[in-house]
N, C-alpha and C. Protein backbone atom coordinates (compact mmCIF):
# COMPACT_ATOMS: atom_id res chain seq x y z
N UNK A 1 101.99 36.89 4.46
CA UNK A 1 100.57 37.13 4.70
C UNK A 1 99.92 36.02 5.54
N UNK A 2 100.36 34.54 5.52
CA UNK A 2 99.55 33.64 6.26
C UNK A 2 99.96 33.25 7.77
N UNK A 3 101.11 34.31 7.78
CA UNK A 3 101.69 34.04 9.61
C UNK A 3 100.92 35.72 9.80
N UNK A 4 100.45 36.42 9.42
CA UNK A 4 99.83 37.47 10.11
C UNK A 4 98.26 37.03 10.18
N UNK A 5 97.53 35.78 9.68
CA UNK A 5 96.11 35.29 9.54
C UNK A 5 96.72 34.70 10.61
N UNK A 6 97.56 33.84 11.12
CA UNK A 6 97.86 32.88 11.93
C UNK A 6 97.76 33.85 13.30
N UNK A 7 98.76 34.85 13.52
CA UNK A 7 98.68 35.53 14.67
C UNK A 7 97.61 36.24 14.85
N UNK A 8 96.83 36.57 14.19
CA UNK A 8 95.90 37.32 14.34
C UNK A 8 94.38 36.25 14.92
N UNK A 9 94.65 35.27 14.52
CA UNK A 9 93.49 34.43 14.89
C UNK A 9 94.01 33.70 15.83
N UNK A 10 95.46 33.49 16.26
CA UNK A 10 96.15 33.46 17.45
C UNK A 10 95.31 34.35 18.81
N UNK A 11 95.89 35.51 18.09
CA UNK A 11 95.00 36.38 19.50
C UNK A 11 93.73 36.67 19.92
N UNK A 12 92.88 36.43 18.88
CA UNK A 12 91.69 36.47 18.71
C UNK A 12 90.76 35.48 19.78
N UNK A 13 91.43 33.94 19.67
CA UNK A 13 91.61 32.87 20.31
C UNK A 13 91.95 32.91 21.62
N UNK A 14 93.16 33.74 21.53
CA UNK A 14 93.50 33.93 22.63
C UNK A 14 92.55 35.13 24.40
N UNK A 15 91.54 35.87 23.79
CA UNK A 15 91.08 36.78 23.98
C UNK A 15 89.85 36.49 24.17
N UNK A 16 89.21 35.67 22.99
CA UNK A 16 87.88 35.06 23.61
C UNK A 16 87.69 33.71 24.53
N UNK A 17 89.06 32.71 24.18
CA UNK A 17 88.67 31.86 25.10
C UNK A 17 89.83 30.75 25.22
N UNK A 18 90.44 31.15 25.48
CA UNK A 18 91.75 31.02 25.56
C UNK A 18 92.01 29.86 27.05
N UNK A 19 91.23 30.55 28.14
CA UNK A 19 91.43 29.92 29.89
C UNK A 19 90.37 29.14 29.22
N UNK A 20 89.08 29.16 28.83
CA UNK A 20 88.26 28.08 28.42
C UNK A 20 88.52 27.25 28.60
N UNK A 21 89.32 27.26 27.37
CA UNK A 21 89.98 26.29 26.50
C UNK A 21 90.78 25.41 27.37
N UNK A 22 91.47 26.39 27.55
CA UNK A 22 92.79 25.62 28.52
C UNK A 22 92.36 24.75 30.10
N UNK A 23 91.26 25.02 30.56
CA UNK A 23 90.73 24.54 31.54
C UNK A 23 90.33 23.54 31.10
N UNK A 24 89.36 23.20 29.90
CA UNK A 24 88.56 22.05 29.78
C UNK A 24 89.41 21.28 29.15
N UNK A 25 90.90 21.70 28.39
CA UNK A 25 91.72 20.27 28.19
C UNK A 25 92.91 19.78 29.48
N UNK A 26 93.21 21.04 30.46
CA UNK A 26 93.52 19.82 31.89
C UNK A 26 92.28 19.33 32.54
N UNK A 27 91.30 19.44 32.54
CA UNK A 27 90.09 18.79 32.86
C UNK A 27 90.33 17.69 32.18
N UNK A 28 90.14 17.46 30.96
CA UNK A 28 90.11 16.22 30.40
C UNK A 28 90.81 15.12 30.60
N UNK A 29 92.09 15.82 30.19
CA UNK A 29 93.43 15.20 30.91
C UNK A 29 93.60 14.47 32.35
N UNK A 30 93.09 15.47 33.66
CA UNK A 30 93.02 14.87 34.55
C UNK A 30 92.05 13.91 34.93
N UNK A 31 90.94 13.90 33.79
CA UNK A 31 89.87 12.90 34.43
C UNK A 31 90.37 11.32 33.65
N UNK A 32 91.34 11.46 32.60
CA UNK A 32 92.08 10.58 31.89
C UNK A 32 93.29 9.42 32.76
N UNK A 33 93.95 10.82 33.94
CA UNK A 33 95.05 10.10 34.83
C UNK A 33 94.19 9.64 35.77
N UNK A 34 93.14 10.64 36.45
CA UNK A 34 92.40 9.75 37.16
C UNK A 34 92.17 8.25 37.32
N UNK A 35 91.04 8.58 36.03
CA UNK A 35 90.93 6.73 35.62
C UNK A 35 91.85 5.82 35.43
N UNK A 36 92.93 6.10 35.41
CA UNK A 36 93.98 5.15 35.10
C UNK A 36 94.28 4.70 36.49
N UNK A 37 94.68 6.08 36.98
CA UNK A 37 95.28 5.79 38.71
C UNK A 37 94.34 4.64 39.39
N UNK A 38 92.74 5.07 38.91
CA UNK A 38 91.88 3.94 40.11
C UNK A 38 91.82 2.59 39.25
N UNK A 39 92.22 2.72 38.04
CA UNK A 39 92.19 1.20 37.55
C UNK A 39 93.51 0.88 37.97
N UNK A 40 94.41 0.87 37.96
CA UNK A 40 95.89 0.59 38.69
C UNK A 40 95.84 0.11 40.13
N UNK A 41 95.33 1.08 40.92
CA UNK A 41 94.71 0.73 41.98
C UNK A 41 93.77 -0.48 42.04
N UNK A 42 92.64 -0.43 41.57
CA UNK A 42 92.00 -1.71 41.43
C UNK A 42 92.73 -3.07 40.90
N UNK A 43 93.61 -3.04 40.13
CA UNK A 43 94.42 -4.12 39.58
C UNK A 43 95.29 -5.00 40.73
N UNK A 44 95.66 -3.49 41.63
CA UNK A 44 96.76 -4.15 42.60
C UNK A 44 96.28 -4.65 43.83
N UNK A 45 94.74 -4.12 44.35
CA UNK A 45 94.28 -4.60 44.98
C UNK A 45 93.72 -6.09 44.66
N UNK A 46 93.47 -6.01 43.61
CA UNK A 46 92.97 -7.55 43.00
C UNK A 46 94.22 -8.35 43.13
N UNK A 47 95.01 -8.16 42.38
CA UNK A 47 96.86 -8.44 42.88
C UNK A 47 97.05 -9.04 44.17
N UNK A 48 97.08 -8.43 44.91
CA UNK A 48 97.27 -8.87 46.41
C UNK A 48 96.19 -9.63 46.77
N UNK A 49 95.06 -9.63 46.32
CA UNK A 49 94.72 -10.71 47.00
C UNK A 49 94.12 -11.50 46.51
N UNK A 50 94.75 -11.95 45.60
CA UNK A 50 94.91 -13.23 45.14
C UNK A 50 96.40 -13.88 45.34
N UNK A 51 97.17 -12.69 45.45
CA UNK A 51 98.25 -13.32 46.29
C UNK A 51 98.03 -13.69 47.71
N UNK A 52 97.37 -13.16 48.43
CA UNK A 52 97.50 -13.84 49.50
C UNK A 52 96.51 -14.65 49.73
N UNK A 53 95.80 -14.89 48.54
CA UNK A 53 95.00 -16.50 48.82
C UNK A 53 96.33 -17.91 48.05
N UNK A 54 96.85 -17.27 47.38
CA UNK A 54 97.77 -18.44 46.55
C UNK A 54 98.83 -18.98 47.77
N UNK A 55 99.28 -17.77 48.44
CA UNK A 55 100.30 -18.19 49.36
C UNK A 55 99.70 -18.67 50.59
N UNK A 56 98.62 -18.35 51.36
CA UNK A 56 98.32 -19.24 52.37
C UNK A 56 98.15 -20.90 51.97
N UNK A 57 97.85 -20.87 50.60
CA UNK A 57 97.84 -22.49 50.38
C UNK A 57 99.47 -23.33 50.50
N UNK A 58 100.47 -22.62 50.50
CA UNK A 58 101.61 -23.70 50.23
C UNK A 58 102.01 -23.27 51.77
């Protein structure tokens, strides 16, 4: 009886909002790698140049 409540509110789910759903958690997701990517980015740009202030000194 509780895997036919399960599928049934499976499809139910599935029927009302299902792409919703599924849109706004790779949305989330991608605004998650995003931010990472431009902090990575920002890190390495900071990176380099402070490397190339350390190395013009020697």
């Amino acid at each position: 009886m509780p895997i036919l409540i399960i599928v049934l509110l499976a499809i139910a789910i599935a029927q009302i909002g299902f792409w919703d759903t599924l849109q706004a958690i790779f949305g989330a997701i991608g605004i998650i790698i995003l931010f990472w990517v431009i902090v990575a980015a920002l890190a390495a740009s900071v990176g380099a140049y402070f490397y190339s202030r350390v190395r013009r000194r020697f």
